[in-house]
Every structure is written in structure tokens, then in C-alpha cells.
Protein backbone atom coordinates (compact mmCIF):
# COMPACT_ATOMS: atom_id res chain seq x y z
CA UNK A 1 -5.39 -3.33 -19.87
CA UNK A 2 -1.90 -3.98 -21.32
CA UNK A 3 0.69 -3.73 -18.71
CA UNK A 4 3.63 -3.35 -20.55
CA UNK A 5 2.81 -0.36 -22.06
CA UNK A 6 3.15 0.79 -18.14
CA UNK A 7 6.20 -0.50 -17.46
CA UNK A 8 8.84 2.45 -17.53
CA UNK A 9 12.77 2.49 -18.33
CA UNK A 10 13.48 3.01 -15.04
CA UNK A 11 12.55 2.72 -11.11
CA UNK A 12 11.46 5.97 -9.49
CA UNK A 13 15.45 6.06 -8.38
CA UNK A 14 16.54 5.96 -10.96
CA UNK A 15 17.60 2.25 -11.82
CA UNK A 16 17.32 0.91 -15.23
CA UNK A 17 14.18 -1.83 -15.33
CA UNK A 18 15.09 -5.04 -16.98
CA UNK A 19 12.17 -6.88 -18.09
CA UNK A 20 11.33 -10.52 -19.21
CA UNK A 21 7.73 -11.42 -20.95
CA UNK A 22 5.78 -14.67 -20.41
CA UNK A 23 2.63 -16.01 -21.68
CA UNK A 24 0.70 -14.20 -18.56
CA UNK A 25 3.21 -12.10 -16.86
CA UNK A 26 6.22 -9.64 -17.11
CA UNK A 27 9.24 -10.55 -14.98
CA UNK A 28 10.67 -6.97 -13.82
CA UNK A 29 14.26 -6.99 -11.93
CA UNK A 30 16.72 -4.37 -10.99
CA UNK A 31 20.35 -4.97 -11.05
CA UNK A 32 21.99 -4.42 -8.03
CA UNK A 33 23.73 -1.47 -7.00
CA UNK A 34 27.51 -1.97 -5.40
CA UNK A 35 26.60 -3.20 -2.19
CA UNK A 36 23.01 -3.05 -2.72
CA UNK A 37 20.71 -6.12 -3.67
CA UNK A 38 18.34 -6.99 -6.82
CA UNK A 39 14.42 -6.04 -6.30
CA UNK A 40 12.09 -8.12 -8.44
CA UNK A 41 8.82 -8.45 -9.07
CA UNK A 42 6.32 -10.17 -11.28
CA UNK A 43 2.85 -8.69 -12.31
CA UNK A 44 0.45 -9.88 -14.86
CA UNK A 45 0.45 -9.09 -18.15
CA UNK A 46 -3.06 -8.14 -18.39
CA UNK A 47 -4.92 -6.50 -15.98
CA UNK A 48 -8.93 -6.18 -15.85
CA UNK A 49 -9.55 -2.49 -15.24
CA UNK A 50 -12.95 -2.60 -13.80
CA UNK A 51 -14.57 0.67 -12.49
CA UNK A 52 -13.85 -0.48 -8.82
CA UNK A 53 -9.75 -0.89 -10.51
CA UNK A 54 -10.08 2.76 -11.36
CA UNK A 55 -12.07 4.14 -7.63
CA UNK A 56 -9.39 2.29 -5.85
CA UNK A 57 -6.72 4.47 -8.43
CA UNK A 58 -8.65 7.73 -7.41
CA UNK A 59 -8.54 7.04 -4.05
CA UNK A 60 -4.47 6.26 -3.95
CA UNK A 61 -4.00 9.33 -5.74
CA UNK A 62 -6.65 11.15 -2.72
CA UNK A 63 -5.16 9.38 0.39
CA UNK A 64 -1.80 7.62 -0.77
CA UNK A 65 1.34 8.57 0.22
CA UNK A 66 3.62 10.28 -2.56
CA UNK A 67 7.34 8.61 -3.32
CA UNK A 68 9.54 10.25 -1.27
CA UNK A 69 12.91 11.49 -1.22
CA UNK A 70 14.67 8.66 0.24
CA UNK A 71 15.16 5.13 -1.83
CA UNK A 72 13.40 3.04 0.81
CA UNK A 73 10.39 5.79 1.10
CA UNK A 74 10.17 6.00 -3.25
CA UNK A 75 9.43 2.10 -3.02
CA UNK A 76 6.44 2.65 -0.10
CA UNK A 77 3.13 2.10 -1.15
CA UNK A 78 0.76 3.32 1.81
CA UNK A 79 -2.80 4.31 1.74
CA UNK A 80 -4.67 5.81 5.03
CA UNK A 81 -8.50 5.71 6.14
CA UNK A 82 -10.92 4.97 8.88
CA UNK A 83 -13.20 3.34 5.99
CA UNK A 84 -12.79 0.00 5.82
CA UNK A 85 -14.89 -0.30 2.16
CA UNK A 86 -12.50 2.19 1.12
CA UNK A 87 -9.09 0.10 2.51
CA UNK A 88 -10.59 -2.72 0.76
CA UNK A 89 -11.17 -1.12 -2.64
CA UNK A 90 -7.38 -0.20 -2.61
CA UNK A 91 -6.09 -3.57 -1.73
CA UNK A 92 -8.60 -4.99 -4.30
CA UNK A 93 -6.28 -2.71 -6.75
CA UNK A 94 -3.55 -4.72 -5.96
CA UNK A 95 -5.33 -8.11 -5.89
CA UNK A 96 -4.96 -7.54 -9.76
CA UNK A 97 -1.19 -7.26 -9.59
CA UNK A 98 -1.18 -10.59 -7.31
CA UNK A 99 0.20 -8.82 -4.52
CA UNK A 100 -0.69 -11.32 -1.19
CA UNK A 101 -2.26 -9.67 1.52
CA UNK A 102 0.63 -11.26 4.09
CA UNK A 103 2.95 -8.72 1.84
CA UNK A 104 1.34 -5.93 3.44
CA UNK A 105 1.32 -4.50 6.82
CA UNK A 106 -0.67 -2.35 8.73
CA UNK A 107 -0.87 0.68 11.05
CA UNK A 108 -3.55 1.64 13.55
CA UNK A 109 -3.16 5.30 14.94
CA UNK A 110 -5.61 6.28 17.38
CA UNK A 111 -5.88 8.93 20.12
CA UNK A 112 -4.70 7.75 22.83
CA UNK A 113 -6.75 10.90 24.76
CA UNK A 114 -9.95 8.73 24.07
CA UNK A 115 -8.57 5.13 24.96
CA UNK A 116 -8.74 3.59 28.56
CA UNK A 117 -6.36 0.77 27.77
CA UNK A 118 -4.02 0.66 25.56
CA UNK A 119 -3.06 -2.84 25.18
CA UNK A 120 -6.73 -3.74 24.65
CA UNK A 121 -7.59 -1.05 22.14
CA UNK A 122 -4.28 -2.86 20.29
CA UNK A 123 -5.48 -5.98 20.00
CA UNK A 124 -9.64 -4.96 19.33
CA UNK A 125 -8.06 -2.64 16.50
CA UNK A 126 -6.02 -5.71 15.28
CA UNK A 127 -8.87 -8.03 15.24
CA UNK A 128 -11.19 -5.60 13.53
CA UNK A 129 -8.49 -4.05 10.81
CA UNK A 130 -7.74 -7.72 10.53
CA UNK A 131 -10.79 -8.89 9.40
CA UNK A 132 -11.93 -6.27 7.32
CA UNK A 133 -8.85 -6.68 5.50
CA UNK A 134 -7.30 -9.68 5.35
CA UNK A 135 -4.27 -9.06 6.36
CA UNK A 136 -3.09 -10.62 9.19
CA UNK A 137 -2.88 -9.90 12.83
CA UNK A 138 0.46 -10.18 13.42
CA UNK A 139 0.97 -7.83 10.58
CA UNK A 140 -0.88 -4.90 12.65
CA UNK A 141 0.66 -2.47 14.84
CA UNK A 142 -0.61 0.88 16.13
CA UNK A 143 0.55 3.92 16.93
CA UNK A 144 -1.00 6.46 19.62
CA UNK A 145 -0.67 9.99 19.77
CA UNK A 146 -2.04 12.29 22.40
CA UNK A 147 -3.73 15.40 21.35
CA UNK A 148 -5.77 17.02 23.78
CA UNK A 149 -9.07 18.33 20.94
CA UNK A 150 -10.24 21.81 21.08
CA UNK A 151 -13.25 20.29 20.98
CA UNK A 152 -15.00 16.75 21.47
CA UNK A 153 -15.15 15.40 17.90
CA UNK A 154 -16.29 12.07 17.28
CA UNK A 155 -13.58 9.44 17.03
CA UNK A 156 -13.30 6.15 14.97
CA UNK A 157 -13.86 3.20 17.41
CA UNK A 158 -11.05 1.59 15.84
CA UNK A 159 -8.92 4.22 14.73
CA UNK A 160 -7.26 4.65 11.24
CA UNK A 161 -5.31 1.78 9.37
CA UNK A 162 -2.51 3.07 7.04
CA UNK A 163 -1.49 -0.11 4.68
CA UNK A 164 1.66 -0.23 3.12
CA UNK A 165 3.83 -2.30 0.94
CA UNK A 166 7.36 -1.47 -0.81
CA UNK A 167 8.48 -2.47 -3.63
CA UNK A 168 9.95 0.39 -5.89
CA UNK A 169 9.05 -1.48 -9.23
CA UNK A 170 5.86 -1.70 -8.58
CA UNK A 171 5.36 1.54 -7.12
CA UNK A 172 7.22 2.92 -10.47
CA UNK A 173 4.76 0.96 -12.47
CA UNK A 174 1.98 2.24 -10.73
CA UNK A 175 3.05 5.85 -10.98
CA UNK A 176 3.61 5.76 -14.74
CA UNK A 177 -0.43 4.34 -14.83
CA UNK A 178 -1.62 7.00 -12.63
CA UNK A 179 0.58 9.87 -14.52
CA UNK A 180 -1.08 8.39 -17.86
């Protein structure tokens, strides 16, 4: 797939996208704002789109976050489930736009009305979300909330991971190839 053709005018705030084409990539770069700073980004110039490229699309679209209002929250790219197959199949998305997996962090949420200790459940949920996904440890934090259930449901032993990664070129590139 021909990633140019993706590239739009401008960034999802509405900052005109200056471009630069290689052999194998497209160099994309905003000029900065007054006070602000330059965001760049490079991403191939071909991109295999696979039927697990296009599952991983569907399930951004399902259980990704939307560009918000805010210029820091129109750059966020986040995507949030207990399945780790499905976690993977996103990030495997973005393994085709060379994104490192060190780029992206990662949020555990879990109940904290099922969990006996805290600090342990933090660093199990780190290990596990950690390996599943390969992105690292120290990368992981989690969030608890306490919600007394209406009824016992069963719970995820390692709660729910919610990856993210900002960069508002990409995340405008991406939205013009989903909108397409």
C-alpha cells in the first residue's frame, strides 16, 4: 500500500504537513508554532497491508480512542483490552510504520475491590503485559479503581492494558487511512 497517497495537508490541528520522499520512506515535519516545537516523524513508503494489517485497523476503530479536543489528546494513539492476541495485533499495525515498542507505554487498570495487594498485583500485571507485549516494564503503570459490582462478575487476572503513543502526524496519517 502506497503511503503517500495517505499523507494529508495537514495534522488533525490543524498544522500544515511538510513532507520529504526517500527511496523507502516519507520524512513528515511540522513547523513550529510561536513557542511551540517541530513534531516529526518518518514512516515507510510502502506498507504491506496483510489481513492481520487490516483486523488490527478494525479493532482501533472498535476499541481506540478518538482524537480529542485538546492538541496533546488529537496526537494520542491508545487502544484498550484484556486480550493480549488482540493488543498484539494492534501493535503489529504499527510494527509496519516502524514505530519501537519502547515508544509506547502502557496502562493496567484493575479493580482494586478484587486485589489483596496492590503493589504485587503492579508488578505481576507488569511482568505479564510486559511480556505479551514487548514493551517494557518500566513503561507499565496501573491504575485502580474501586467499584463495589452489583454482582460477582469474573475479572481479568491481570486487568486491562490501554497502549498509547502520541504523535499527531502519525495519528493524522492514520485517520485519513481509516476515513478512506
Amino acid at each position: 500500500m502506497e503511503m503517500l497517497s495517505y499523507v494529508p495537508e495537514k495534522s488533525l490541528s490543524g498544522q500544515k504537513i511538510y513532507k520529504k520522499i526517500n527511496e523507502d520512506s516519507i520524512i513528515l515535519w511540522t513547523k513550529p508554532k510561536k513557542g511551540g516545537v517541530s513534531i516529526k516523524i518518518v514512516i515507510p513508503k510502502q506498507i504491506e497491508s496483510d489481513k492481520d494489517f487490516w483486523i488490527g485497523i478494525g479493532l482501533l476503530i472498535a476499541d481506540g480512542t478518538k482524537p480529542g479536543k485538546k492538541n496533546k489528546e488529537k496526537g494520542r494513539i491508545a487502544f484498550t483490552n484484556g486480550d493480549p492476541e488482540q493488543v498484539k495485533t494492534v501493535l503489529k499495525v504499527f510494527d509496519h510504520f516502524g514505530i519501537d515498542r519502547d515508544s509506547w507505554k502502557g496502562i493496567v487498570s484493575a479493580n482494586s475491590y478484587y486485589i489483596q495487594n496492590e503493589d504485587q498485583f503492579s508488578n505481576k500485571a507488569a511482568k505479564y503485559w510486559s511480556n505479551k507485549t514487548g514493551i517494557s516494564k518500566e513503561r507499565i503503570s496501573t491504575y485502580f479503581y474501586n467499584r463495589k459490582p452489583k454482582k460477582r462478575r469474573e475479572t481479568l487476572q491481570y486487568g486491562t492494558i490501554q497502549i498509547r503513543y502520541s504523535n499527531i502526524l502519525l495519528n493524522s496519517v492514520l485517520r485519513k487511512l481509516i476515513n478512506n
